[in-house]
PDB file of N, CA and C in Angstrom:
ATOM      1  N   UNK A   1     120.703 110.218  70.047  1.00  0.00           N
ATOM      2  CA  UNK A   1     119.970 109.124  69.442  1.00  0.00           C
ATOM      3  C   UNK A   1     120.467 107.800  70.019  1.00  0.00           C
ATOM      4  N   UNK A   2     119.355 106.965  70.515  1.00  0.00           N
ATOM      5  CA  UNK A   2     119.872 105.652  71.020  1.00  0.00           C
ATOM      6  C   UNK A   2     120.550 105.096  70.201  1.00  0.00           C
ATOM      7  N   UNK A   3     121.557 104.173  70.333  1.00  0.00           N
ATOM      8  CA  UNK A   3     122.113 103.049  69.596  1.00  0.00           C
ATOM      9  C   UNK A   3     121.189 101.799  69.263  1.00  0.00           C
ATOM     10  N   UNK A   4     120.960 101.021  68.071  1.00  0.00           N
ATOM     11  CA  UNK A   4     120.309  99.842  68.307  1.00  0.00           C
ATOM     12  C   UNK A   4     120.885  98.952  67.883  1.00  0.00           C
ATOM     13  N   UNK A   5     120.721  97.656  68.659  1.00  0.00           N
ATOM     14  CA  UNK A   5     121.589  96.357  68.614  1.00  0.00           C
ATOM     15  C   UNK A   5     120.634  95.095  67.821  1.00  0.00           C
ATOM     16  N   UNK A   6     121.940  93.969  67.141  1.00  0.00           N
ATOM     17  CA  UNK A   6     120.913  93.015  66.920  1.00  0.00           C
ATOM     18  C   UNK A   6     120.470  92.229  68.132  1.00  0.00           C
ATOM     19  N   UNK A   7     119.648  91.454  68.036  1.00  0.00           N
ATOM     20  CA  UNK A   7     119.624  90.669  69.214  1.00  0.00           C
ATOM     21  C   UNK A   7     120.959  89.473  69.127  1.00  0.00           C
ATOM     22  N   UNK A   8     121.331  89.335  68.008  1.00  0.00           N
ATOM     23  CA  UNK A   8     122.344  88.299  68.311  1.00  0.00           C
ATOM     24  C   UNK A   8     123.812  89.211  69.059  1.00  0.00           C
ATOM     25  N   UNK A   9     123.950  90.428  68.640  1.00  0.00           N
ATOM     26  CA  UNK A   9     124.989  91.317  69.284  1.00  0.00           C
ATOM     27  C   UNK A   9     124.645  91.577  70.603  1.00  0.00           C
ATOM     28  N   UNK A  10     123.254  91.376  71.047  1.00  0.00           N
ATOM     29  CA  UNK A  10     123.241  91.443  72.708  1.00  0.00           C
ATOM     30  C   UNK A  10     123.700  90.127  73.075  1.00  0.00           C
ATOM     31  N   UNK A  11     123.051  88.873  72.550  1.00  0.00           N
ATOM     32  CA  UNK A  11     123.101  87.610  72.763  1.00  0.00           C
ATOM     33  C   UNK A  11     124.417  87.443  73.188  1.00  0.00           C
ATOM     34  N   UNK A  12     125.650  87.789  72.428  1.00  0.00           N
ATOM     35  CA  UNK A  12     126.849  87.443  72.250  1.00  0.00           C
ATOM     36  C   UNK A  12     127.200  88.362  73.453  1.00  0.00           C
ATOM     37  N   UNK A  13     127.229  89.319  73.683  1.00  0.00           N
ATOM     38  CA  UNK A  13     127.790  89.982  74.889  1.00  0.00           C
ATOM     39  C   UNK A  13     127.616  89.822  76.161  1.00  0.00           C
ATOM     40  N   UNK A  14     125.836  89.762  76.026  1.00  0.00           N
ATOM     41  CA  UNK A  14     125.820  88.925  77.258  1.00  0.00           C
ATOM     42  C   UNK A  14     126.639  87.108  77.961  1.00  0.00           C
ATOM     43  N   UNK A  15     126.675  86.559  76.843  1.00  0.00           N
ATOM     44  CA  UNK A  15     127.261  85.173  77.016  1.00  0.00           C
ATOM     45  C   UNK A  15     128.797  85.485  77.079  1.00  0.00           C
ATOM     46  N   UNK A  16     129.278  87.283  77.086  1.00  0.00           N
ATOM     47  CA  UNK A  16     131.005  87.020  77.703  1.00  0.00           C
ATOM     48  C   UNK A  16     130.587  87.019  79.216  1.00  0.00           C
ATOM     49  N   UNK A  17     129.730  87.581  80.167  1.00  0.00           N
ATOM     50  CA  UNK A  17     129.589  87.699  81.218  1.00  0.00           C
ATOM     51  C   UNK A  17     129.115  86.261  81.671  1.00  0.00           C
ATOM     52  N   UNK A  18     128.222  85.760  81.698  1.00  0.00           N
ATOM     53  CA  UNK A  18     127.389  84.395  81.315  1.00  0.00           C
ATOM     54  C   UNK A  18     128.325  82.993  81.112  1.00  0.00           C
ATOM     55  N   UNK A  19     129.328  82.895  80.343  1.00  0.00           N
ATOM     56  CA  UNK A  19     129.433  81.920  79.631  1.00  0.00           C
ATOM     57  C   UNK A  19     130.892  82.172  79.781  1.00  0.00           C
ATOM     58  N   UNK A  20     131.775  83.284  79.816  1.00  0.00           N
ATOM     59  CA  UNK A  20     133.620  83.458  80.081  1.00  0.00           C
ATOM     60  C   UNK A  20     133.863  84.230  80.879  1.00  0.00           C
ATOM     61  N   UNK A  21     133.073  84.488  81.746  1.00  0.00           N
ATOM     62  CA  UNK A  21     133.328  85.308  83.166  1.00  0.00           C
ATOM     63  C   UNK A  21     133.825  86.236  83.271  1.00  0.00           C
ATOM     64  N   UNK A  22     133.548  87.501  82.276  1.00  0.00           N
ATOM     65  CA  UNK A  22     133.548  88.822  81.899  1.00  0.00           C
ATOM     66  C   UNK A  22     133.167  89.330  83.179  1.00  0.00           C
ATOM     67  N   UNK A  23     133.519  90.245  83.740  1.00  0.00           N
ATOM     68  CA  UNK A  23     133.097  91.327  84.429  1.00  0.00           C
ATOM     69  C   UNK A  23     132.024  92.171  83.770  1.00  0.00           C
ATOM     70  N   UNK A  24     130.797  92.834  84.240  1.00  0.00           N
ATOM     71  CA  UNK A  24     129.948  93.546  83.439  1.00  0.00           C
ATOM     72  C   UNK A  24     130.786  94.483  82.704  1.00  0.00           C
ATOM     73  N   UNK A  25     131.567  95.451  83.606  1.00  0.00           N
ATOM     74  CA  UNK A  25     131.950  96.672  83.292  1.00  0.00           C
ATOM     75  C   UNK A  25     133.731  96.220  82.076  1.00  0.00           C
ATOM     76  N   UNK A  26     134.032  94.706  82.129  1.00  0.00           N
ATOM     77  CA  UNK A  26     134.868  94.275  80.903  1.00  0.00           C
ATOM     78  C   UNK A  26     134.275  94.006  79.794  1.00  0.00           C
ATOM     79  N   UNK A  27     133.190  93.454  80.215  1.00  0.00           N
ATOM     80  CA  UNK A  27     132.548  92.950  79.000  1.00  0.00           C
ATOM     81  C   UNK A  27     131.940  94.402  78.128  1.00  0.00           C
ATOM     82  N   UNK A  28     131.292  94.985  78.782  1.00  0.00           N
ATOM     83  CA  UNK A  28     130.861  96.571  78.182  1.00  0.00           C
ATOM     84  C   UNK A  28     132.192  96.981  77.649  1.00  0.00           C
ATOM     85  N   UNK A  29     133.167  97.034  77.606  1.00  0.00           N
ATOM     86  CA  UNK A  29     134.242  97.806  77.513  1.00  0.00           C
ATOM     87  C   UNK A  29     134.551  96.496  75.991  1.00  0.00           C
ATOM     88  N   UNK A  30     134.834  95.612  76.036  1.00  0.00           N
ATOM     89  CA  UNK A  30     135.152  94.674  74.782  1.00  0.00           C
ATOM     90  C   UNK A  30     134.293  95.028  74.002  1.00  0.00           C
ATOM     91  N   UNK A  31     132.511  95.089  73.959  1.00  0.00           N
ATOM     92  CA  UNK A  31     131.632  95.594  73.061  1.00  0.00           C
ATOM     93  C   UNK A  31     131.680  97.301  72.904  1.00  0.00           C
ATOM     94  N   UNK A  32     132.124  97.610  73.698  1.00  0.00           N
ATOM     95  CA  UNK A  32     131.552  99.588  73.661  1.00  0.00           C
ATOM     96  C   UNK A  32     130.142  99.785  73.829  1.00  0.00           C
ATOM     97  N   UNK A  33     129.860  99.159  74.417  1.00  0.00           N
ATOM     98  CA  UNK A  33     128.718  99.685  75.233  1.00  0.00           C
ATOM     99  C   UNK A  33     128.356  99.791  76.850  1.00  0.00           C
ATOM    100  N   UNK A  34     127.249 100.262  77.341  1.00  0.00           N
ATOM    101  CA  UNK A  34     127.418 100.830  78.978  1.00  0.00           C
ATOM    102  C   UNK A  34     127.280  99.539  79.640  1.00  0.00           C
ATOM    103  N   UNK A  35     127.911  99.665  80.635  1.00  0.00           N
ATOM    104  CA  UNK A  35     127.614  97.923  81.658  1.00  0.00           C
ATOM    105  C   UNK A  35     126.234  98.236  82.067  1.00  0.00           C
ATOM    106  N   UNK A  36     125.430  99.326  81.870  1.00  0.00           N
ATOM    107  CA  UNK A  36     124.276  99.324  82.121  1.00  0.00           C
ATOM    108  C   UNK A  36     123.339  98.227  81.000  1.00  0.00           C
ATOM    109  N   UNK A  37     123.623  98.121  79.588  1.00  0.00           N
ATOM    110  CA  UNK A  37     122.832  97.467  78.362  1.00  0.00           C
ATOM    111  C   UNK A  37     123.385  96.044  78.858  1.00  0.00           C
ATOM    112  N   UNK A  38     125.019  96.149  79.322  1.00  0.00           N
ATOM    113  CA  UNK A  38     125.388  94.810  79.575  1.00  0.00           C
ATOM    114  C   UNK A  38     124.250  94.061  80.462  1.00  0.00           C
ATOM    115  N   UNK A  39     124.075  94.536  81.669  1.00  0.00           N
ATOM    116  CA  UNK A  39     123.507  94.182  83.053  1.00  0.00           C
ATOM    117  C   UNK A  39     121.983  93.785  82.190  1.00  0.00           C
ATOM    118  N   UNK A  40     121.152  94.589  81.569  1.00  0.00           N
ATOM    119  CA  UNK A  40     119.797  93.868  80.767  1.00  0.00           C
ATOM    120  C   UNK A  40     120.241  92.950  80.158  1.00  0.00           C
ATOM    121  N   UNK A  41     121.344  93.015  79.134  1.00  0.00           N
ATOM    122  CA  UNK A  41     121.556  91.907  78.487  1.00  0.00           C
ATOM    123  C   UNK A  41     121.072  90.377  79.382  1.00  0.00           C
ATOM    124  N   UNK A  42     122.380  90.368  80.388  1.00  0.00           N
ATOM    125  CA  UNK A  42     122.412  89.473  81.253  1.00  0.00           C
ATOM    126  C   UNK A  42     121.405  88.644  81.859  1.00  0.00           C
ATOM    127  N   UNK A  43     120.660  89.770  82.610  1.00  0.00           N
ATOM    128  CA  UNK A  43     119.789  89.694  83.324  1.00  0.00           C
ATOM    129  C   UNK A  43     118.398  88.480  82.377  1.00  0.00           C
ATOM    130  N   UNK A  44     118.279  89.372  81.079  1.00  0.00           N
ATOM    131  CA  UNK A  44     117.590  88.768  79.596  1.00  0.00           C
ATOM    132  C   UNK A  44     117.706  87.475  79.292  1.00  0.00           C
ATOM    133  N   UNK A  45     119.315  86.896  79.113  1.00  0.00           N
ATOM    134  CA  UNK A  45     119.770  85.956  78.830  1.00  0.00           C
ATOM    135  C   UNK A  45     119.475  84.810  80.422  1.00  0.00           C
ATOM    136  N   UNK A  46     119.896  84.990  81.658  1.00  0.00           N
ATOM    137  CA  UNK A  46     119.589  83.997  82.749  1.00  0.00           C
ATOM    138  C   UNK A  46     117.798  84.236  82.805  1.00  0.00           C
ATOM    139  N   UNK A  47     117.397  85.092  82.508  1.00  0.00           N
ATOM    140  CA  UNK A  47     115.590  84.570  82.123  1.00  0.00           C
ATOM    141  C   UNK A  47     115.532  83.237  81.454  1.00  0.00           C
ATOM    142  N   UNK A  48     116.035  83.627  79.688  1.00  0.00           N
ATOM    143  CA  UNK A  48     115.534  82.895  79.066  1.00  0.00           C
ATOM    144  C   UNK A  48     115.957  81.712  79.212  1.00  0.00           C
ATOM    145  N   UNK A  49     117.323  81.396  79.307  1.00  0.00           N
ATOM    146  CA  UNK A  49     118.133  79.974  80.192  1.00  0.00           C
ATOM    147  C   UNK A  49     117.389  79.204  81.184  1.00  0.00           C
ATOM    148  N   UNK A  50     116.371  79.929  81.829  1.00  0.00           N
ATOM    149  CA  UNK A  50     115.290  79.310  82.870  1.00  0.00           C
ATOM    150  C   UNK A  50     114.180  79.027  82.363  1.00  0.00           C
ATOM    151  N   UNK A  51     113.560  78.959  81.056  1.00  0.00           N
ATOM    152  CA  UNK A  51     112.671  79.415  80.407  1.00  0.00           C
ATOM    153  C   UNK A  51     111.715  80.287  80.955  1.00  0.00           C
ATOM    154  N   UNK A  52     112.102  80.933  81.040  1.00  0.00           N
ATOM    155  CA  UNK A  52     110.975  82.076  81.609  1.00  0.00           C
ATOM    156  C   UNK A  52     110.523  83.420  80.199  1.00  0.00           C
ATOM    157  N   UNK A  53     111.243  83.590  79.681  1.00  0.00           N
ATOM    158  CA  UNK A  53     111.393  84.180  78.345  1.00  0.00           C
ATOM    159  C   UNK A  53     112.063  84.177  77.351  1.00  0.00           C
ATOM    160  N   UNK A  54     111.233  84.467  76.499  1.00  0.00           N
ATOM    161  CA  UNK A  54     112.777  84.052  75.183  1.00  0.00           C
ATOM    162  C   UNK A  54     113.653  85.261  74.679  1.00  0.00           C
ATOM    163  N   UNK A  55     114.710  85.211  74.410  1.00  0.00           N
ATOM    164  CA  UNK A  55     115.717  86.168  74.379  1.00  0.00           C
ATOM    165  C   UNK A  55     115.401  87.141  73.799  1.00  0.00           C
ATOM    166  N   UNK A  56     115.261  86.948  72.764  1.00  0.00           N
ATOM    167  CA  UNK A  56     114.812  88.482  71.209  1.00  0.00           C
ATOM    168  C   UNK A  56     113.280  88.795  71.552  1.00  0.00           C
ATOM    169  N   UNK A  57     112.381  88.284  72.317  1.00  0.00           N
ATOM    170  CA  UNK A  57     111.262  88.848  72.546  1.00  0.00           C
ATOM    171  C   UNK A  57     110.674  89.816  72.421  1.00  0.00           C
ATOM    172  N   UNK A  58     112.171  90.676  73.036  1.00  0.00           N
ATOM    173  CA  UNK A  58     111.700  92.340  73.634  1.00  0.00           C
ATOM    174  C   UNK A  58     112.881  93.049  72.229  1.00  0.00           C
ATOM    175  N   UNK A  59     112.316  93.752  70.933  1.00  0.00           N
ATOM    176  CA  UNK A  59     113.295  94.294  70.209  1.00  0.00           C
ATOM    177  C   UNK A  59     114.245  95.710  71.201  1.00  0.00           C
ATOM    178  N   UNK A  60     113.513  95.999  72.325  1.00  0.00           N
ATOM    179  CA  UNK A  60     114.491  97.164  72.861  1.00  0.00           C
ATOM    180  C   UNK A  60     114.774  96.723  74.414  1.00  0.00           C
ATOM    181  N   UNK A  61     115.643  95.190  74.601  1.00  0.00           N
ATOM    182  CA  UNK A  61     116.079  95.063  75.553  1.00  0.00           C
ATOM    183  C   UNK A  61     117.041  96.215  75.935  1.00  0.00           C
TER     184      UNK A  61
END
């Protein structure tokens, strides 16, 4: 069964990579989750920073 996150618990994980220069695969490891959810996170968060989308948009980033 998938895990599901809030969007503010992606929000926040992504902004250790983003914002304190986490390594994907540190930052996954501080939350417990795969640097794979990290890497969408990320990816999610420098969208919406550009406005190109808004963060919580998608409930299964």
């Amino acid at each position: 069964m998938a895990k599901h996150f809030t969007a503010e618990f992606k929000l926040e994980a992504a902004k250790l990579v983003v914002d304190h220069g986490y390594t994907y695969v540190k930052a996954a490891e501080a939350v417990n989750v795969s640097h794979l959810a990290i890497t969408r996170w990320v990816n999610k968060l420098r969208l919406e920073r550009q406005g190109k989308t808004p963060y919580g948009a998608s409930p299964h980033l």
